[in-house]
Protein backbone atom coordinates (compact mmCIF):
# COMPACT_ATOMS: atom_id res chain seq x y z
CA UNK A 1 0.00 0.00 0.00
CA UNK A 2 1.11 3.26 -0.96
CA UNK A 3 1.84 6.18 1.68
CA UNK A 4 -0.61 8.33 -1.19
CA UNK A 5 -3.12 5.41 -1.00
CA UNK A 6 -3.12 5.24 2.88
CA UNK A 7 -3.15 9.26 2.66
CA UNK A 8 -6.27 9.15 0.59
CA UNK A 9 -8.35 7.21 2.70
CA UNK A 10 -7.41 8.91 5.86
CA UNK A 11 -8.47 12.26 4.02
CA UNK A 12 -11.22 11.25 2.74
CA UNK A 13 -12.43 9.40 6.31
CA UNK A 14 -11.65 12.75 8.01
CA UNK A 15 -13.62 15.23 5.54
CA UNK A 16 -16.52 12.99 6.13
CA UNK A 17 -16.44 13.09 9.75
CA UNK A 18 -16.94 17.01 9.20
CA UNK A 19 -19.91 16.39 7.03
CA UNK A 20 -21.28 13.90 9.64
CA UNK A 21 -21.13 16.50 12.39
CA UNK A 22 -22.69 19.13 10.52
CA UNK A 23 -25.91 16.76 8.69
CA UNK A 24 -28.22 17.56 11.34
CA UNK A 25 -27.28 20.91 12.49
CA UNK A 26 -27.90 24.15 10.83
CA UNK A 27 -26.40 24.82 7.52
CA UNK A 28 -25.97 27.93 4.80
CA UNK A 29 -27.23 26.98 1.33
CA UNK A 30 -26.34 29.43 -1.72
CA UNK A 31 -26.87 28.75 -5.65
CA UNK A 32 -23.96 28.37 -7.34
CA UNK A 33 -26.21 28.67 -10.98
CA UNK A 34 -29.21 27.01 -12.04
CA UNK A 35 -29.76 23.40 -10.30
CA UNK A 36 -27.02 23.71 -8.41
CA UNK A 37 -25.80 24.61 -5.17
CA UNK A 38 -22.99 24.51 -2.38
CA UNK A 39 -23.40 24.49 1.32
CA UNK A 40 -20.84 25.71 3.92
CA UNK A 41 -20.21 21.67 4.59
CA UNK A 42 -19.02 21.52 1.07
CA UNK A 43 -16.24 24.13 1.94
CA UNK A 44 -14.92 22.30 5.24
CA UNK A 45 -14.90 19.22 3.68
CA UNK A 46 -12.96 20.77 1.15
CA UNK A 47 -10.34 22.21 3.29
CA UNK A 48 -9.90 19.22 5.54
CA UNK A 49 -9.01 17.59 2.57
CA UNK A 50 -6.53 20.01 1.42
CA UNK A 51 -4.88 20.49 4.66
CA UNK A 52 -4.24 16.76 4.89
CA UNK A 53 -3.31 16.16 1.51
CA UNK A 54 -0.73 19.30 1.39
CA UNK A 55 0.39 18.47 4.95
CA UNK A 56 2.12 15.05 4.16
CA UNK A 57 2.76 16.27 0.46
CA UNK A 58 2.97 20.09 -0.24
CA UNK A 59 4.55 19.61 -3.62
CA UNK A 60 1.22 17.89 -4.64
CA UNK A 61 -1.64 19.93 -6.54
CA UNK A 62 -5.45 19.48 -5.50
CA UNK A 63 -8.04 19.96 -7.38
CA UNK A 64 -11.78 20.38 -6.07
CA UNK A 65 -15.65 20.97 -7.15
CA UNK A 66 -15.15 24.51 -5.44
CA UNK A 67 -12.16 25.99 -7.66
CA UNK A 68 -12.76 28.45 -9.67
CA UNK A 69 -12.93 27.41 -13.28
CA UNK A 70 -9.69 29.31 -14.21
CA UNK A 71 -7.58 27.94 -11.28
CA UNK A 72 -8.84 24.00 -12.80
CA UNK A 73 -7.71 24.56 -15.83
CA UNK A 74 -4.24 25.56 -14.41
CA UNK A 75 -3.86 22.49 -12.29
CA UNK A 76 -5.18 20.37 -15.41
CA UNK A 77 -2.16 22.13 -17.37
CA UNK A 78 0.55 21.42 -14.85
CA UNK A 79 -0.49 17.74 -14.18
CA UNK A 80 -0.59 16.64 -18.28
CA UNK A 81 1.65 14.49 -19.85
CA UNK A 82 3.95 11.39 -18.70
CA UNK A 83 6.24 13.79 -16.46
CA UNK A 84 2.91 16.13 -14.90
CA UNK A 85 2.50 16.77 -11.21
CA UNK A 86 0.37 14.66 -9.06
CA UNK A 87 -2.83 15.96 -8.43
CA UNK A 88 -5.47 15.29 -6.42
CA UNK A 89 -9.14 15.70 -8.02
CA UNK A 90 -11.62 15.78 -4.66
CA UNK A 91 -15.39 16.55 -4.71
CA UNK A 92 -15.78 17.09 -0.90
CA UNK A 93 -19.35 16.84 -0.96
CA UNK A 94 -20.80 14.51 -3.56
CA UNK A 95 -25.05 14.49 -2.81
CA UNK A 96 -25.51 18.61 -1.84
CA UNK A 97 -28.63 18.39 -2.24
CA UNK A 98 -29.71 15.16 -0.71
CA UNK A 99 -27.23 16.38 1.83
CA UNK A 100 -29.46 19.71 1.84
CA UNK A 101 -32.46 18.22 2.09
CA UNK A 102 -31.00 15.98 4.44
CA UNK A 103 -31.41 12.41 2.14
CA UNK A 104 -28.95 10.62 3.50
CA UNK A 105 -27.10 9.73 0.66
CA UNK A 106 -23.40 11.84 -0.05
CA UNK A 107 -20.25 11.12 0.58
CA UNK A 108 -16.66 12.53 -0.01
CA UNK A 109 -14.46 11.56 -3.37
CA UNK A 110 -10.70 11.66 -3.62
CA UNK A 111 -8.98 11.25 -6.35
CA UNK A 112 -4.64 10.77 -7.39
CA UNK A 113 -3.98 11.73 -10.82
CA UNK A 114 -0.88 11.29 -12.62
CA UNK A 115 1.00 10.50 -15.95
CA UNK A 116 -2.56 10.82 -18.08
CA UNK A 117 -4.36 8.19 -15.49
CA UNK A 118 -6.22 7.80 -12.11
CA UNK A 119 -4.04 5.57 -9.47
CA UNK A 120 -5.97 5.94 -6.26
CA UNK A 121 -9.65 6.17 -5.37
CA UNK A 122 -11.16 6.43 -2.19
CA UNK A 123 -15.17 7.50 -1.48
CA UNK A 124 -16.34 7.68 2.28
CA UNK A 125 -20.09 7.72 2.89
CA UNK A 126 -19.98 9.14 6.33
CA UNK A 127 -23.54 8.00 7.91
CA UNK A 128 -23.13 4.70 7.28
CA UNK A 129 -19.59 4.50 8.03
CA UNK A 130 -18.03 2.74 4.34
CA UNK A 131 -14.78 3.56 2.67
CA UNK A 132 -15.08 2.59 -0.81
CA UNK A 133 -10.85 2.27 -2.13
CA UNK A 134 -8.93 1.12 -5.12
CA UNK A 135 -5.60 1.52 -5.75
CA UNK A 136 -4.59 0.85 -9.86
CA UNK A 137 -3.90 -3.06 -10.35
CA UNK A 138 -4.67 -4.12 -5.95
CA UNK A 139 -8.15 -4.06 -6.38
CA UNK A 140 -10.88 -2.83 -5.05
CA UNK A 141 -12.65 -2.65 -1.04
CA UNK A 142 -14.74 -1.61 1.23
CA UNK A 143 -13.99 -1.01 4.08
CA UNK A 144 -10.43 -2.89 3.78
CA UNK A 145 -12.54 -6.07 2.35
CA UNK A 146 -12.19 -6.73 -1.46
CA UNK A 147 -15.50 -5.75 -3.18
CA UNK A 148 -16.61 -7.20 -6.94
CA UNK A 149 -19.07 -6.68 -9.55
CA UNK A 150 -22.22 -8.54 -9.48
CA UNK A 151 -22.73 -11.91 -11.23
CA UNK A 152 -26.11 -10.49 -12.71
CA UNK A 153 -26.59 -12.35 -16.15
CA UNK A 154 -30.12 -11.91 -16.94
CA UNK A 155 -31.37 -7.80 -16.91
CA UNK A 156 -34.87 -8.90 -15.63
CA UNK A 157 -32.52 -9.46 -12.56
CA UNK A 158 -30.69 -6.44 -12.86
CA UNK A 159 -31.06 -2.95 -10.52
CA UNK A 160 -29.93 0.23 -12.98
CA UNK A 161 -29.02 3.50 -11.61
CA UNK A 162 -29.31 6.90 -13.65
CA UNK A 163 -28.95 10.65 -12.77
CA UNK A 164 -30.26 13.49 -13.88
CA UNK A 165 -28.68 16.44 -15.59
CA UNK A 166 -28.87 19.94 -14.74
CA UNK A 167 -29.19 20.45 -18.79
CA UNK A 168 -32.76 20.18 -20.14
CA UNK A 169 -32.01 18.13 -23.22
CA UNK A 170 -29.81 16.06 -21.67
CA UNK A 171 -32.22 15.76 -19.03
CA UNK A 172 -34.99 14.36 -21.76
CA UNK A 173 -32.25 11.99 -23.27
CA UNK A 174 -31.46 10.21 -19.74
CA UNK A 175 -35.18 9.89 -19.07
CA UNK A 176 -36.22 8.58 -22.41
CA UNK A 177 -33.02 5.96 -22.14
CA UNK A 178 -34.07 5.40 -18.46
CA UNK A 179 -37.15 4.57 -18.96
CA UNK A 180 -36.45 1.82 -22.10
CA UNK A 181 -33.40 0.05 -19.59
CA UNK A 182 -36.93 -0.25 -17.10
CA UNK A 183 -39.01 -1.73 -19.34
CA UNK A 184 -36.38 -4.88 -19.39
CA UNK A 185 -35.06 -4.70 -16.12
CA UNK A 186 -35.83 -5.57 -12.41
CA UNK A 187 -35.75 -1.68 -11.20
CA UNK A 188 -34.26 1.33 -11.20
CA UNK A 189 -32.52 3.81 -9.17
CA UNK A 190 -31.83 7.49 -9.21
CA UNK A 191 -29.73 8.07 -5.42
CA UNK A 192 -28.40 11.46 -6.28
CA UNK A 193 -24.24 10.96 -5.96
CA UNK A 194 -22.81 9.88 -8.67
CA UNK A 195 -19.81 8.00 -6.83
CA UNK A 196 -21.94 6.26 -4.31
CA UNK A 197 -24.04 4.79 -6.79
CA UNK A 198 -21.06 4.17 -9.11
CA UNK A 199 -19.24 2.42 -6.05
CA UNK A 200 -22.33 0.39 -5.46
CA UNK A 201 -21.68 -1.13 -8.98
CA UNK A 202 -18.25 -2.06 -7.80
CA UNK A 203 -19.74 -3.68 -4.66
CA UNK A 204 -22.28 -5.73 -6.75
CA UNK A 205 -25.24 -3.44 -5.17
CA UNK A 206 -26.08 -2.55 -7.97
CA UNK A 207 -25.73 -3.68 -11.91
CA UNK A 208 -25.49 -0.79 -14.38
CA UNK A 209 -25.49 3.36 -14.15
CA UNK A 210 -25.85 5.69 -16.86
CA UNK A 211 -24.95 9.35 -16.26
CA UNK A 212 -24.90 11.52 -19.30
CA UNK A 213 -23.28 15.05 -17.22
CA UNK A 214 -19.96 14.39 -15.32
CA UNK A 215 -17.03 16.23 -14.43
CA UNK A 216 -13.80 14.76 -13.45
CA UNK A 217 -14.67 15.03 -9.53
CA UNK A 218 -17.26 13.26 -9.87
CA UNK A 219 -16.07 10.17 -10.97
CA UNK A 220 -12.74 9.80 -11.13
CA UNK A 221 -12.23 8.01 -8.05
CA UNK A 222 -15.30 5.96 -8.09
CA UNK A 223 -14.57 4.67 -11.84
CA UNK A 224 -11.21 3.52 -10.62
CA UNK A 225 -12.86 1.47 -7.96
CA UNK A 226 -15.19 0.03 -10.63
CA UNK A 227 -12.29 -1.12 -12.85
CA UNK A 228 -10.64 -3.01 -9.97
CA UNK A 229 -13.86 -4.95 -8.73
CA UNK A 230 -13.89 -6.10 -12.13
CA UNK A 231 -16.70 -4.01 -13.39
CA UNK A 232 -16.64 -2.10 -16.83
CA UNK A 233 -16.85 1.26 -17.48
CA UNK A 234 -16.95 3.35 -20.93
CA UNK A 235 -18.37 6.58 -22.60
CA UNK A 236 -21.36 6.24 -24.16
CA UNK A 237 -20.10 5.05 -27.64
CA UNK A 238 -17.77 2.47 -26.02
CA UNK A 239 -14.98 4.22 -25.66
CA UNK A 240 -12.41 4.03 -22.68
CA UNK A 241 -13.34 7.15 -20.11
CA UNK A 242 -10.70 9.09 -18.77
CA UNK A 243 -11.17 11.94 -16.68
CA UNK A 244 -12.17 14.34 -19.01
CA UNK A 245 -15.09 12.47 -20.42
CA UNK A 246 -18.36 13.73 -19.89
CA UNK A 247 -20.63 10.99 -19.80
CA UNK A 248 -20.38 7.36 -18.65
CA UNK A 249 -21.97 4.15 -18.69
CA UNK A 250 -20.81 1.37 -16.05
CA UNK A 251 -21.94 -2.04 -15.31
CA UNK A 252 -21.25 -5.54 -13.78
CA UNK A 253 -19.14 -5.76 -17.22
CA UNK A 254 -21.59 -8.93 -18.15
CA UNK A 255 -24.34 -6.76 -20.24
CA UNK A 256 -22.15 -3.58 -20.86
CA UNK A 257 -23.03 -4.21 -24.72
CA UNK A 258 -27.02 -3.93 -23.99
CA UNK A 259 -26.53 -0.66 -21.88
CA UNK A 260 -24.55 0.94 -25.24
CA UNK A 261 -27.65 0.10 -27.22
CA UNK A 262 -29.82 1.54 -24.82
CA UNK A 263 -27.93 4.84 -24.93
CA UNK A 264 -27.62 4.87 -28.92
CA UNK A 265 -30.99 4.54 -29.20
């Protein structure tokens, strides 16, 4: 285990204890544009993380949700290409609004990015106490246990997640390809975090997602967790995701193909 692996999940343990003390006590709310907002738990789970991470390794960059747009495309800048800086990609609150509403469903997502790929994961649902981790070619866990994809075969059997986007016409796409995958399978799910529900496909809770609006916080740590329980997870036309792709499509691996044709239909 790595000392930025072991760093990781330390962070990302400790910036959900701050979320867990403030869930039930009184919170600020602003919008931060249309559909979207940011609570003051969002900001100290965001420095928690960056005190930790720059503690132990101040040379490292850290990239979050609550940057400015300019300063991300800085950090993206210094961390390209096969000799770029490490940086850390962290959505410190993934869920604001359940975690507004108070749904109990968020967590925090760290990412390690470096040399053009994602090398650590770890996401840390507070409430319920998991720490979802992969580290590039160990594996995948929860809570130090190794996790895998389901064995789902048939999609009568299968649970899908989707997620909605803040655009309208994307908004109409997801529901029109949501509501085909329901037709042929067991249920669906819409939970509201992205990297819960996409770490709940690595832990065989459930068998396929579709999200059509990402951004690399979102799901860079949680799609390295997928690939190490031995799940399978692509772009909508197949392709292999990186970091910078904007929509995704992840499954048990078993019925990836019939997900694809849902989405190019």
């Amino acid at each position: 285990m790595t000392q930025r692996y072991e760093l990781a999940i330390r962070a990302a343990r400790a910036a959900g204890k701050v979320l867990r003390a403030k869930f039930y006590g009184t919170r600020a709310v602003k919008s931060k544009g249309k559909r979207d907002i940011v609570t003051d738990a969002d900001f100290a789970a965001d420095h928690t993380l960056r005190e930790i991470i720059h503690a132990r390794f101040p040379r490292d960059h850290f990239l979050s949700e609550e940057d400015p747009a300019a300063t991300r495309e800085k950090l993206w800048d210094k961390a390209r290409g096969a000799n770029g800086d490490y940086l850390w990609i962290a959505d410190p609150l993934d869920g604001t609004t359940n975690y507004a509403r108070r749904v109990p469903v968020f967590c925090t997502s760290l990412a390690l990015y470096h040399a053009g790929a994602v090398h650590v994961g770890a996401v840390y649902d507070p409430l319920l106490d998991e720490l979802y981790s992969a580290e590039r070619g160990r594996g995948a866990f929860l809570n130090g246990k190794p996790i895998r994809a389901s064995a789902t075969r048939k999609f009568i059997d299968a649970v899908i997640g989707a997620e909605w986007s803040r655009d309208e016409t994307l908004r109409a796409r997801t529901a029109k390809i949501f509501s085909a995958m329901l037709m042929d399978a067991m249920t669906g799910r819409a939970l509201g975090s992205a990297a819960l529900t996409l770490c709940y496909v690595a832990a065989g809770r459930v068998d396929g997602y579709v999200h059509l609006s990402l951004a690399p916080w979102d799901v860079a740590a949680a799609a390295l967790i997928v690939e190490e329980a031995g799940g399978k997870i692509t772009t909508p036309t197949g392709a292999r995701w990186d970091v910078h792709s904007r929509a995704y499509v992840a499954s048990n691996g078993i019925f990836h193909s019939r997900l694809l044709r849902f989405c190019k239909s």
